[in-house]
PDB file of N, CA and C in Angstrom:
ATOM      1  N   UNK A   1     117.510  17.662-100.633  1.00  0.00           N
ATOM      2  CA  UNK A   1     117.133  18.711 -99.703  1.00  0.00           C
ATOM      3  C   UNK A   1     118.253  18.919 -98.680  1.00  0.00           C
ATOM      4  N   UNK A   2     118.726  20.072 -98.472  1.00  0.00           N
ATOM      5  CA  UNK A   2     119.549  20.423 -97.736  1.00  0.00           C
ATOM      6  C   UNK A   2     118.782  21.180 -95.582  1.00  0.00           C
ATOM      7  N   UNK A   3     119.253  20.267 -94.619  1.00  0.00           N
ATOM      8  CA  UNK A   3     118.568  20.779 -93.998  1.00  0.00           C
ATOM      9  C   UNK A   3     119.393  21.703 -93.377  1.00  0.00           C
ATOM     10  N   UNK A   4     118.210  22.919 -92.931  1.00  0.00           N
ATOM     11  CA  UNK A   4     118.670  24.455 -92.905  1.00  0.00           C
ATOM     12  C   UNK A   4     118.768  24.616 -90.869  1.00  0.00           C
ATOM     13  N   UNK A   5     117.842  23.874 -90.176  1.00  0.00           N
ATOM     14  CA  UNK A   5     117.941  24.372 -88.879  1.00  0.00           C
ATOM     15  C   UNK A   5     118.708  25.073 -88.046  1.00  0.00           C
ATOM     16  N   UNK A   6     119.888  24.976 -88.060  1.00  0.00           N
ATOM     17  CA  UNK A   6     120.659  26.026 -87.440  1.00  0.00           C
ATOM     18  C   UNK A   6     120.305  27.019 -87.563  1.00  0.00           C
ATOM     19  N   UNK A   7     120.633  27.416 -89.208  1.00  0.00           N
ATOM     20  CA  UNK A   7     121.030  28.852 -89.192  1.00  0.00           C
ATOM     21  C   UNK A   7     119.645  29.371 -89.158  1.00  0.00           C
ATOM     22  N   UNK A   8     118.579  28.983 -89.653  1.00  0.00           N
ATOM     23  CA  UNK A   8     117.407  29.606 -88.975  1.00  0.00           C
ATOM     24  C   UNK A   8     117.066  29.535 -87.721  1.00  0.00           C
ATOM     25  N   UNK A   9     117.596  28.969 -86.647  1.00  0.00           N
ATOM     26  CA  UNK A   9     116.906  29.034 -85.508  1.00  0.00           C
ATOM     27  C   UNK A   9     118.200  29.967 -84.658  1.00  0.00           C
ATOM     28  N   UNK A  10     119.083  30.503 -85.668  1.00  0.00           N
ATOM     29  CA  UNK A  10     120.246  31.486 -85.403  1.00  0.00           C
ATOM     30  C   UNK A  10     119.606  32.934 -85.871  1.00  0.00           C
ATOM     31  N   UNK A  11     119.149  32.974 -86.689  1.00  0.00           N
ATOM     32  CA  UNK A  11     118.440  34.043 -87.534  1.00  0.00           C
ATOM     33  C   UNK A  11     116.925  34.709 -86.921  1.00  0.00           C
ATOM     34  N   UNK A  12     116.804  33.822 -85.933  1.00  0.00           N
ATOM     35  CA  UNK A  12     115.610  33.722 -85.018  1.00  0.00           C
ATOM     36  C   UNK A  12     116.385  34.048 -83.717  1.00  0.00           C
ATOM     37  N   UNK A  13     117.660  34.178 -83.480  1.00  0.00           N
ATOM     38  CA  UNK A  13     118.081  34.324 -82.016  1.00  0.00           C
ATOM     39  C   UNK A  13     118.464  33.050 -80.908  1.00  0.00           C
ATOM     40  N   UNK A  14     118.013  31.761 -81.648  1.00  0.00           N
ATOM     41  CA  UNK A  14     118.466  31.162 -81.199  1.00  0.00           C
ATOM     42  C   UNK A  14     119.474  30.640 -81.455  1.00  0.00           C
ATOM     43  N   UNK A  15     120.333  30.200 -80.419  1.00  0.00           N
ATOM     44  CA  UNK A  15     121.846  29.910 -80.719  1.00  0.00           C
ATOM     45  C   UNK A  15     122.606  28.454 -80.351  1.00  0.00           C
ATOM     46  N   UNK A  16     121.747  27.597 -79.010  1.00  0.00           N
ATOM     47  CA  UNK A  16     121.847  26.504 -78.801  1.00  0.00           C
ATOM     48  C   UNK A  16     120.599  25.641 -78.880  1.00  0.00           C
ATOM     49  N   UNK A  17     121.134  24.353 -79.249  1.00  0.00           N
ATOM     50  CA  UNK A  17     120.368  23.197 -79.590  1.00  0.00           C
ATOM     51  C   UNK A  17     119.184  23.329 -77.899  1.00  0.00           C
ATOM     52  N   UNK A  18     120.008  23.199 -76.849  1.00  0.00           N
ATOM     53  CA  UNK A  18     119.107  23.415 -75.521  1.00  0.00           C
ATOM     54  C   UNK A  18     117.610  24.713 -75.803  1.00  0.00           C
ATOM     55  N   UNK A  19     118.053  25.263 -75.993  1.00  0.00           N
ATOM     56  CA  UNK A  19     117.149  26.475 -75.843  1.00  0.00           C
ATOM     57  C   UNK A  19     115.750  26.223 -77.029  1.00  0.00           C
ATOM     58  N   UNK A  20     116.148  25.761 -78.188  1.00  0.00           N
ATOM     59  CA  UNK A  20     115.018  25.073 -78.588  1.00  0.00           C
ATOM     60  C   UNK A  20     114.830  23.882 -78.226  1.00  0.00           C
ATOM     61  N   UNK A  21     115.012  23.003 -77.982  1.00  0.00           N
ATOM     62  CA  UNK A  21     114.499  22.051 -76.892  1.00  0.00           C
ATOM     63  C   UNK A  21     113.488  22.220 -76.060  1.00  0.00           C
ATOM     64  N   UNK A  22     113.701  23.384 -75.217  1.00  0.00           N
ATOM     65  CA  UNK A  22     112.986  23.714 -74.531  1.00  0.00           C
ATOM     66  C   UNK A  22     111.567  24.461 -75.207  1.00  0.00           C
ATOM     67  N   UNK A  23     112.098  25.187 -76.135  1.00  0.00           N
ATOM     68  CA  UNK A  23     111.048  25.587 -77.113  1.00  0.00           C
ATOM     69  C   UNK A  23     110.046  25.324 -77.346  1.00  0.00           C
ATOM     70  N   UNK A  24     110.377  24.207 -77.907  1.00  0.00           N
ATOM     71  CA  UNK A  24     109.606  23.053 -78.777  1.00  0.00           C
ATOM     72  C   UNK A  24     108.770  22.062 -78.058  1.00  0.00           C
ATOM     73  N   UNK A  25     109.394  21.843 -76.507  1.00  0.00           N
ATOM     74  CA  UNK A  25     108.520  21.032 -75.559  1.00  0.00           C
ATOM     75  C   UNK A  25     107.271  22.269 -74.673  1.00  0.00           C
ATOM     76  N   UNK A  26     107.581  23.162 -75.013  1.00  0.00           N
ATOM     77  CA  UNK A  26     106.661  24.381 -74.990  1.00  0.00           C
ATOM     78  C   UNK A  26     105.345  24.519 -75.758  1.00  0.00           C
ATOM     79  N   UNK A  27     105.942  24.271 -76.521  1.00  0.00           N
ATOM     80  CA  UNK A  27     104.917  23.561 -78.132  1.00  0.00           C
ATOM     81  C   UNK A  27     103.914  22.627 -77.953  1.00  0.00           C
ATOM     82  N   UNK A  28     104.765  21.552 -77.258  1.00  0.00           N
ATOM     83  CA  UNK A  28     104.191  20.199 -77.054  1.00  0.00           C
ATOM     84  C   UNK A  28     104.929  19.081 -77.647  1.00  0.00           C
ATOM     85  N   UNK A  29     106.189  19.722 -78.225  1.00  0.00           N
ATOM     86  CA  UNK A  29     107.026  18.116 -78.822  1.00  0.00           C
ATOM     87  C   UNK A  29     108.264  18.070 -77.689  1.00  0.00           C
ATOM     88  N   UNK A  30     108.229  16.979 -77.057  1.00  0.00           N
ATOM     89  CA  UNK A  30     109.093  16.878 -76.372  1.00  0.00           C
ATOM     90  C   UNK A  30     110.468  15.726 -77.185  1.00  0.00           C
ATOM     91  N   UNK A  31     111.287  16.175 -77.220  1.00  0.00           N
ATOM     92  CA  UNK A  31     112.403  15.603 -78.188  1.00  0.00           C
ATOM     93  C   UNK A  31     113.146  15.276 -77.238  1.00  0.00           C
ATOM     94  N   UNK A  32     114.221  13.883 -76.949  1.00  0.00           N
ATOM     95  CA  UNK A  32     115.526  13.434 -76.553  1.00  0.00           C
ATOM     96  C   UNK A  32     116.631  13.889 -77.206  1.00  0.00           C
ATOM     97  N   UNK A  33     117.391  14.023 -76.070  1.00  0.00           N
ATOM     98  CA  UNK A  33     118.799  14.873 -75.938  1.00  0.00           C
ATOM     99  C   UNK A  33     119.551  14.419 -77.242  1.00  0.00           C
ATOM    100  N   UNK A  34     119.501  13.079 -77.919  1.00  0.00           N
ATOM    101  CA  UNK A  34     120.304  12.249 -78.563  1.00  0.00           C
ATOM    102  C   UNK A  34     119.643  13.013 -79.958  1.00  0.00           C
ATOM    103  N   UNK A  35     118.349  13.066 -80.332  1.00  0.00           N
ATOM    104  CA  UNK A  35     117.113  13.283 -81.445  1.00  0.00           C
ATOM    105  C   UNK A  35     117.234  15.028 -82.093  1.00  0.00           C
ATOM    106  N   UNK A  36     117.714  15.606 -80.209  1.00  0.00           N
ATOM    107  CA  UNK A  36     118.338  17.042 -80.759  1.00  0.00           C
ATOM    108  C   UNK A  36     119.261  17.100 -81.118  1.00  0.00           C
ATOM    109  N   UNK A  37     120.314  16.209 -80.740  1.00  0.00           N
ATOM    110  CA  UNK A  37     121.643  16.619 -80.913  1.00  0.00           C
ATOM    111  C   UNK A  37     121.271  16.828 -82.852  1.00  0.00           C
ATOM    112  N   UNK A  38     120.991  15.337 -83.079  1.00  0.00           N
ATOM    113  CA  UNK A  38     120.934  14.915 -84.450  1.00  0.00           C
ATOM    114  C   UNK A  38     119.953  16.234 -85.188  1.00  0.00           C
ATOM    115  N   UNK A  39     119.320  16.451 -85.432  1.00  0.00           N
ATOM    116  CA  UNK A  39     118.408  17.340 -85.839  1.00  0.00           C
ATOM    117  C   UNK A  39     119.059  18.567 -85.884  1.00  0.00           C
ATOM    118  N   UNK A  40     120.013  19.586 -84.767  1.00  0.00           N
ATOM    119  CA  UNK A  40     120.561  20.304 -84.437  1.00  0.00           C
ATOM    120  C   UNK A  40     122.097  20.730 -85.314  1.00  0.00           C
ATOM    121  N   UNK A  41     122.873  19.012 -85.547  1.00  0.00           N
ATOM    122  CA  UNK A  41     123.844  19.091 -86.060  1.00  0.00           C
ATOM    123  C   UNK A  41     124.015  18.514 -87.187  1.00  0.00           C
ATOM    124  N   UNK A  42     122.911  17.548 -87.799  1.00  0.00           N
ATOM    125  CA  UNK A  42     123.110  17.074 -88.782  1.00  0.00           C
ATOM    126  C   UNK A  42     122.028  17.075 -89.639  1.00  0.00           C
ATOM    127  N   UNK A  43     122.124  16.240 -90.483  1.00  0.00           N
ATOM    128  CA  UNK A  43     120.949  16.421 -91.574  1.00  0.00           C
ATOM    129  C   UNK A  43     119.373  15.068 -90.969  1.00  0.00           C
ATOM    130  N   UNK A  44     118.276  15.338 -90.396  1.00  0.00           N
ATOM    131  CA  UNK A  44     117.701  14.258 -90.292  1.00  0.00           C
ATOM    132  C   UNK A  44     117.269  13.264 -91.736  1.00  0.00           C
ATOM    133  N   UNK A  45     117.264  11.706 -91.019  1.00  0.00           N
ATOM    134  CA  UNK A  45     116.562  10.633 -91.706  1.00  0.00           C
ATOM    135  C   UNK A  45     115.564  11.273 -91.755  1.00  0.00           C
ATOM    136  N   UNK A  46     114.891  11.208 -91.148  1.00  0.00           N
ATOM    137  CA  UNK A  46     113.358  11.085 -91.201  1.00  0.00           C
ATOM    138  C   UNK A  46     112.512  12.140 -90.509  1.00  0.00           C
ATOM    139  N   UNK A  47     111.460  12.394 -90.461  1.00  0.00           N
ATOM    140  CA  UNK A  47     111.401  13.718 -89.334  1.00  0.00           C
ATOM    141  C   UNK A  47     109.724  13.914 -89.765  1.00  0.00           C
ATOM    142  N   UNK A  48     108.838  13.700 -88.911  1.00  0.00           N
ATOM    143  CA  UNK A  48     107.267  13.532 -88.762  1.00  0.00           C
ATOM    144  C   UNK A  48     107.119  15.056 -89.736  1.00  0.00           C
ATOM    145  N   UNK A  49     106.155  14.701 -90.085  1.00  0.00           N
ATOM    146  CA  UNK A  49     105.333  16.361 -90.867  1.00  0.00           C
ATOM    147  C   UNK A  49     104.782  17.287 -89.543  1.00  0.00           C
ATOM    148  N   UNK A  50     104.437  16.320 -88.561  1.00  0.00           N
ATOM    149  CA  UNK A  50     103.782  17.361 -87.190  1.00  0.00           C
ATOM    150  C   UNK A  50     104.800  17.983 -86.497  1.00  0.00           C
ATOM    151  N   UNK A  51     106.090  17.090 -86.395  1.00  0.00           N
ATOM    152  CA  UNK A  51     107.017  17.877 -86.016  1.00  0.00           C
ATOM    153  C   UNK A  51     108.064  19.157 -86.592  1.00  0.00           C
ATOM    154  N   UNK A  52     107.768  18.662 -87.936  1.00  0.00           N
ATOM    155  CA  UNK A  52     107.734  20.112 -88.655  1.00  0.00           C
ATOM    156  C   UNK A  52     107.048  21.323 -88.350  1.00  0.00           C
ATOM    157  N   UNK A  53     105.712  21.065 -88.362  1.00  0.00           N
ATOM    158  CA  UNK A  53     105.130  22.192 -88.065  1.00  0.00           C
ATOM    159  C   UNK A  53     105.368  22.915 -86.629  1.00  0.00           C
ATOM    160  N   UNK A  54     105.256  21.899 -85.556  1.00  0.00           N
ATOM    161  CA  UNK A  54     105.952  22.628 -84.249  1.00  0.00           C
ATOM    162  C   UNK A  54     107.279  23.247 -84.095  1.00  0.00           C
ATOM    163  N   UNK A  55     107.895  22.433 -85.419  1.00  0.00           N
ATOM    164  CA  UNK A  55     109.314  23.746 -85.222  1.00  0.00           C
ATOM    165  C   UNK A  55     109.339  24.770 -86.024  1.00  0.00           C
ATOM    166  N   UNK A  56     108.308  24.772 -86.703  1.00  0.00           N
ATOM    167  CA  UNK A  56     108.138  26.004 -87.753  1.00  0.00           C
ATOM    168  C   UNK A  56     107.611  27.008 -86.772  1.00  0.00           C
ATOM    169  N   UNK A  57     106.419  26.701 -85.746  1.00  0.00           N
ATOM    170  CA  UNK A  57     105.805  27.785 -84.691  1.00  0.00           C
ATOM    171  C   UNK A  57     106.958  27.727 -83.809  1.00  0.00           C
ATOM    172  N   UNK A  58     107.133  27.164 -83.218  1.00  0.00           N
ATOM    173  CA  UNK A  58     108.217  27.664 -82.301  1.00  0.00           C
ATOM    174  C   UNK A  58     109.363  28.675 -82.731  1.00  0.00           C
ATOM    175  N   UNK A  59     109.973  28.378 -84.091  1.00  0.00           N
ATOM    176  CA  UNK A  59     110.933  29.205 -84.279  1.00  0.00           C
ATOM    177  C   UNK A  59     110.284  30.497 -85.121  1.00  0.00           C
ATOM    178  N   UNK A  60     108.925  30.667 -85.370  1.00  0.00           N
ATOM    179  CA  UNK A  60     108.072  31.725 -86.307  1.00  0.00           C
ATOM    180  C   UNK A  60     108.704  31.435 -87.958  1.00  0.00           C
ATOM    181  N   UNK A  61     108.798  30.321 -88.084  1.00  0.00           N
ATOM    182  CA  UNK A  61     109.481  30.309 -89.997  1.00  0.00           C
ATOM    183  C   UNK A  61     108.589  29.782 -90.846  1.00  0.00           C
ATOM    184  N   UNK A  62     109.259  29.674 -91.749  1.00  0.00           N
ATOM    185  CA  UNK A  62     107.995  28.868 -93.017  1.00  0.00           C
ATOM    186  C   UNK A  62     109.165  27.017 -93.192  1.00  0.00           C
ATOM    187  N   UNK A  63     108.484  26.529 -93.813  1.00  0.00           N
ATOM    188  CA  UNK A  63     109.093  24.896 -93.999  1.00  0.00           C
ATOM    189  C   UNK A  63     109.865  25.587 -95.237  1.00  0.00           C
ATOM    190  N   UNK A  64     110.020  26.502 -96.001  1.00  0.00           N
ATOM    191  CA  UNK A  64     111.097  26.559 -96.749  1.00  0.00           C
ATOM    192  C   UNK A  64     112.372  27.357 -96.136  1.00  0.00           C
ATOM    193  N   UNK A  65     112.166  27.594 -94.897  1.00  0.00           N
ATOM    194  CA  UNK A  65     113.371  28.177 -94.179  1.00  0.00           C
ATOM    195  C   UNK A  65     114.008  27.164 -93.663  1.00  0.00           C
ATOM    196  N   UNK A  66     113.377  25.852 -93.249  1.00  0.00           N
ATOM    197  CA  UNK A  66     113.925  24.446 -92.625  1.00  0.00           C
ATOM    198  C   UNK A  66     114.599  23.592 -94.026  1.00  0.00           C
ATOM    199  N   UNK A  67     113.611  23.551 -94.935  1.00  0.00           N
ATOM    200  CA  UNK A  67     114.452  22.831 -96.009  1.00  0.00           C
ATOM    201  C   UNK A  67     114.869  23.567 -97.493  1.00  0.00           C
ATOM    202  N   UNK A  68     115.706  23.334 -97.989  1.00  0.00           N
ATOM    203  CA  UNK A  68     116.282  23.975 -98.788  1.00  0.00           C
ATOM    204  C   UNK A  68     116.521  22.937 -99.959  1.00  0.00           C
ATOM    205  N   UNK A  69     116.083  23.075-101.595  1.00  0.00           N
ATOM    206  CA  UNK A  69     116.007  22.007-102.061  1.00  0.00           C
ATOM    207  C   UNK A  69     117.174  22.444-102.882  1.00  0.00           C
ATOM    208  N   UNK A  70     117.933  21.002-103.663  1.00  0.00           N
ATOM    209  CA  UNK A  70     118.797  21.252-104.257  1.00  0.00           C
ATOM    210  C   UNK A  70     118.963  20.291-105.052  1.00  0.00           C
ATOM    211  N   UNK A  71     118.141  20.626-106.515  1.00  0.00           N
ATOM    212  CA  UNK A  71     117.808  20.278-107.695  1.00  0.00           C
ATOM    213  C   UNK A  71     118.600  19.348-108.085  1.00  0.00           C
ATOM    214  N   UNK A  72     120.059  20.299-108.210  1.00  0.00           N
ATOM    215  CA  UNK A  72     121.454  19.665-108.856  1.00  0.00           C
ATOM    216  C   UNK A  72     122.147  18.657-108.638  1.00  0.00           C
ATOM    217  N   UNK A  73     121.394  18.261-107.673  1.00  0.00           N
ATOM    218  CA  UNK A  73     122.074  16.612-106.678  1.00  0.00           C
ATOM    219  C   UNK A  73     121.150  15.509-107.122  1.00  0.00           C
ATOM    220  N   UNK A  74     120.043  15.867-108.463  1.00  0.00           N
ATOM    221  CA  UNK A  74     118.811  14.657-108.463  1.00  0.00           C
ATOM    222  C   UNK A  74     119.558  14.054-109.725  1.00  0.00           C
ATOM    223  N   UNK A  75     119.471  12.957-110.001  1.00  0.00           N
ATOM    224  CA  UNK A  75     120.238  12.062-111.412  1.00  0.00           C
ATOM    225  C   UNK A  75     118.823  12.448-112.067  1.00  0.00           C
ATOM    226  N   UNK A  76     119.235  12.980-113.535  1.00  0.00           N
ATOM    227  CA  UNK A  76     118.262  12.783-114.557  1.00  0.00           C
ATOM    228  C   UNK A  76     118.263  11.773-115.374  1.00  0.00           C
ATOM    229  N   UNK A  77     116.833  11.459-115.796  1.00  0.00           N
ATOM    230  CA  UNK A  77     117.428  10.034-116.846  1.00  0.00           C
ATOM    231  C   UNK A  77     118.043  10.911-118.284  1.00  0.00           C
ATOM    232  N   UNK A  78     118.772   9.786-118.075  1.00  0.00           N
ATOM    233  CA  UNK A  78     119.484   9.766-119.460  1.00  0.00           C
ATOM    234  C   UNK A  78     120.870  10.208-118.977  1.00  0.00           C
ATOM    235  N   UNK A  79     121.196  10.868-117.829  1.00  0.00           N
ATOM    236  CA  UNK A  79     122.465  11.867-117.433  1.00  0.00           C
ATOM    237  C   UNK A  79     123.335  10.136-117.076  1.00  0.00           C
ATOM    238  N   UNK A  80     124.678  10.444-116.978  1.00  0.00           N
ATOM    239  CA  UNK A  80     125.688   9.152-115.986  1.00  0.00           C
ATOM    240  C   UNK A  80     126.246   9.952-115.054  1.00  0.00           C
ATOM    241  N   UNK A  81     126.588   8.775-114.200  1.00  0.00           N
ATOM    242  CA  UNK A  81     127.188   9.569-112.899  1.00  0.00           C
ATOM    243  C   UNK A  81     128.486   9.834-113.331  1.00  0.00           C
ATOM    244  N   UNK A  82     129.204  10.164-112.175  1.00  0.00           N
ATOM    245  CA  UNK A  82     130.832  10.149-112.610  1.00  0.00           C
ATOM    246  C   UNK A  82     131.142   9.045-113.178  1.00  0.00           C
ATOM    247  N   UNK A  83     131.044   7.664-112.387  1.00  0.00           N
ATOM    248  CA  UNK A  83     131.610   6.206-112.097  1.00  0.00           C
ATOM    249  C   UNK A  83     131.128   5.838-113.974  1.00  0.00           C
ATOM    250  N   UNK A  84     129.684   5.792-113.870  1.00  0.00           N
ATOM    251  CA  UNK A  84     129.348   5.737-115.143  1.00  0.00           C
ATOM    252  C   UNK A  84     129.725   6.322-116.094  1.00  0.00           C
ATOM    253  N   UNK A  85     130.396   7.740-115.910  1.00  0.00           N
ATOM    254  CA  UNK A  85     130.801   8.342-117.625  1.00  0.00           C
ATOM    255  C   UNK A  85     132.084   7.493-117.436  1.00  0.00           C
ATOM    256  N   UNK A  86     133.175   7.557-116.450  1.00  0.00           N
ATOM    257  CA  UNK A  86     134.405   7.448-116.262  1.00  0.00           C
ATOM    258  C   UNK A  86     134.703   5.540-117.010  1.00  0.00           C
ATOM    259  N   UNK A  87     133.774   4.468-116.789  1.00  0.00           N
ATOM    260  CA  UNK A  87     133.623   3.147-117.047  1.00  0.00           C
ATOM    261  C   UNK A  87     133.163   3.855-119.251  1.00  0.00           C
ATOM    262  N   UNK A  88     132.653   4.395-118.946  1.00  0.00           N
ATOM    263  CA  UNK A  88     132.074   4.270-121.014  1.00  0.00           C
ATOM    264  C   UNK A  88     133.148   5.238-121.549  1.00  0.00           C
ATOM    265  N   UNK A  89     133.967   6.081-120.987  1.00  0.00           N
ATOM    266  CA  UNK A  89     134.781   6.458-121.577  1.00  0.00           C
ATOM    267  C   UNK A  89     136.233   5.803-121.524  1.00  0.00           C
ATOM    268  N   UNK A  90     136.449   4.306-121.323  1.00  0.00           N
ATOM    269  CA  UNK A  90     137.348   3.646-121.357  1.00  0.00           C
ATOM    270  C   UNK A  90     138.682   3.131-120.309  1.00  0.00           C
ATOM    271  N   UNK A  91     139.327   2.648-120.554  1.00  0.00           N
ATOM    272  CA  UNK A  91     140.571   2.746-119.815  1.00  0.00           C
ATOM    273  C   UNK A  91     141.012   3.927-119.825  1.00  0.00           C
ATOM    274  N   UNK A  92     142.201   4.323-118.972  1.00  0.00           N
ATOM    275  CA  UNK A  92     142.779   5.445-118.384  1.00  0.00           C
ATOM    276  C   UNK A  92     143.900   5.487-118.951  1.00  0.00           C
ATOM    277  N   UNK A  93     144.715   6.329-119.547  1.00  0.00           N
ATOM    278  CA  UNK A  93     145.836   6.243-120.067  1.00  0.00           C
ATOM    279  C   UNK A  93     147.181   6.251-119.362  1.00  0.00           C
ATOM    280  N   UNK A  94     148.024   5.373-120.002  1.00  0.00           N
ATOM    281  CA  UNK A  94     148.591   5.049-119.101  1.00  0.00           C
ATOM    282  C   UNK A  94     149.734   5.956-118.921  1.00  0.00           C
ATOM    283  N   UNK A  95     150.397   6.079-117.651  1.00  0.00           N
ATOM    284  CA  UNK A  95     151.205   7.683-117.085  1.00  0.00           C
ATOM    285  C   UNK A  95     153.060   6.725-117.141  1.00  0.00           C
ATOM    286  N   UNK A  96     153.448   7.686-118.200  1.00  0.00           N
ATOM    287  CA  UNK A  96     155.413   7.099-117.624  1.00  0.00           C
ATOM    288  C   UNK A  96     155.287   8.138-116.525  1.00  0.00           C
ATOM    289  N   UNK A  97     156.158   7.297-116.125  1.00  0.00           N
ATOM    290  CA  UNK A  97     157.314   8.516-114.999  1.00  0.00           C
ATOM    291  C   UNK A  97     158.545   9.426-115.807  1.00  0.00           C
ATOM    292  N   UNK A  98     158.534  10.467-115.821  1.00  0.00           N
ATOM    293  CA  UNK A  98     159.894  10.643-116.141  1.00  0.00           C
ATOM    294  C   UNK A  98     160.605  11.884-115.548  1.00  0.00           C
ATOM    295  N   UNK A  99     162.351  12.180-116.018  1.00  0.00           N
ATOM    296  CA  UNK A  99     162.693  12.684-114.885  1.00  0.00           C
ATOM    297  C   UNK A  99     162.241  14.222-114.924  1.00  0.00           C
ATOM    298  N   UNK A 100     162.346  14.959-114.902  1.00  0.00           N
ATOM    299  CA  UNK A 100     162.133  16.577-114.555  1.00  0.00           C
ATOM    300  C   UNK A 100     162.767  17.130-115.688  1.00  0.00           C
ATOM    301  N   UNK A 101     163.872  16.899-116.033  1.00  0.00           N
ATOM    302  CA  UNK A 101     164.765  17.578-117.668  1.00  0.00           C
ATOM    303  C   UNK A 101     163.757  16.508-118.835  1.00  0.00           C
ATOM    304  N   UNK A 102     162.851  15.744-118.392  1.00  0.00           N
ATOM    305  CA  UNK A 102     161.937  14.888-119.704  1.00  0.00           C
ATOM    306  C   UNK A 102     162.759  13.582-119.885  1.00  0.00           C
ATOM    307  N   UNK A 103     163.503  13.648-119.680  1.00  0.00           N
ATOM    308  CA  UNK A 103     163.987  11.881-120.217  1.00  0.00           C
ATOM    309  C   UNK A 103     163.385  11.110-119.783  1.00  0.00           C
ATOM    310  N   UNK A 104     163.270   9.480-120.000  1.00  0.00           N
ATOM    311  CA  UNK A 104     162.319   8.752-119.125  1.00  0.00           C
ATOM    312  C   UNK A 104     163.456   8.216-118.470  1.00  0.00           C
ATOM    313  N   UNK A 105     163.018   7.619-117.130  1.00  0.00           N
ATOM    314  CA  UNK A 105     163.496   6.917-116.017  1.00  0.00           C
ATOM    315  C   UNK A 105     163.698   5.387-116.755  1.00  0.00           C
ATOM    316  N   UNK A 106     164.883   5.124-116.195  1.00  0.00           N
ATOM    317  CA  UNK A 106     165.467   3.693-116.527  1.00  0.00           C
ATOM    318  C   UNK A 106     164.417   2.938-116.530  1.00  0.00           C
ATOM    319  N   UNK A 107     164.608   1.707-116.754  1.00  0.00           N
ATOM    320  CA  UNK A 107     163.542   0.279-116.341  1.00  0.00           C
ATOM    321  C   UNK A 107     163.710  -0.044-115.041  1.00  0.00           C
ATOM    322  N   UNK A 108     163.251  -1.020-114.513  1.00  0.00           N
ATOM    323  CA  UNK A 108     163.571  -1.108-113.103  1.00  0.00           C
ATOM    324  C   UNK A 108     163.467  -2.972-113.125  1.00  0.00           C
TER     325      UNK A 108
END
């Protein structure tokens, strides 16, 4: 899940983390300066279902305007990751150096 808050609470007119703050303790959720910053600028850990809903009324949105899911980031079984294809498809082959006209570089 990708979280969306900014730009919806930009799309809504709001433009600083302060101003919903204030919002939202309008609401009845009163949030710390540190809890907005995070929420505001980054992606939250964790984040109550009630406090969802107070930022959904405060900013007039739906919870799919706050989160945004993104399928393509889930491991399927049976799929490998990079690390995993990159380990079953073997050693790496190994690279000469050589000079720019193609010859190879002396020994050293």
């Amino acid at each position: 899940m990708r979280w969306n808050l900014r730009l919806t609470a930009a799309n809504k007119g709001v433009w600083k983390a302060s101003e919903l703050q204030r919002s939202l303790a309008e609401h009845g959720l009163v949030i710390s300066a540190g809890k907005m910053s995070g929420l505001w600028s980054g992606q939250p850990v964790s984040l109550k279902l009630e406090d969802l809903d107070v930022i959904c009324v405060a900013l007039g949105c739906e919870i799919s305007d706050l989160l945004i899911p993104e399928p393509e980031k889930v491991r399927r079984s049976g799929e490998e990751t990079g690390l995993q294809a990159a380990v079953a498809a073997g050693p790496a082959p190994v690279v000469v150096p050589r000079r720019r006209d193609g010859r190879s570089l002396p020994p050293m």
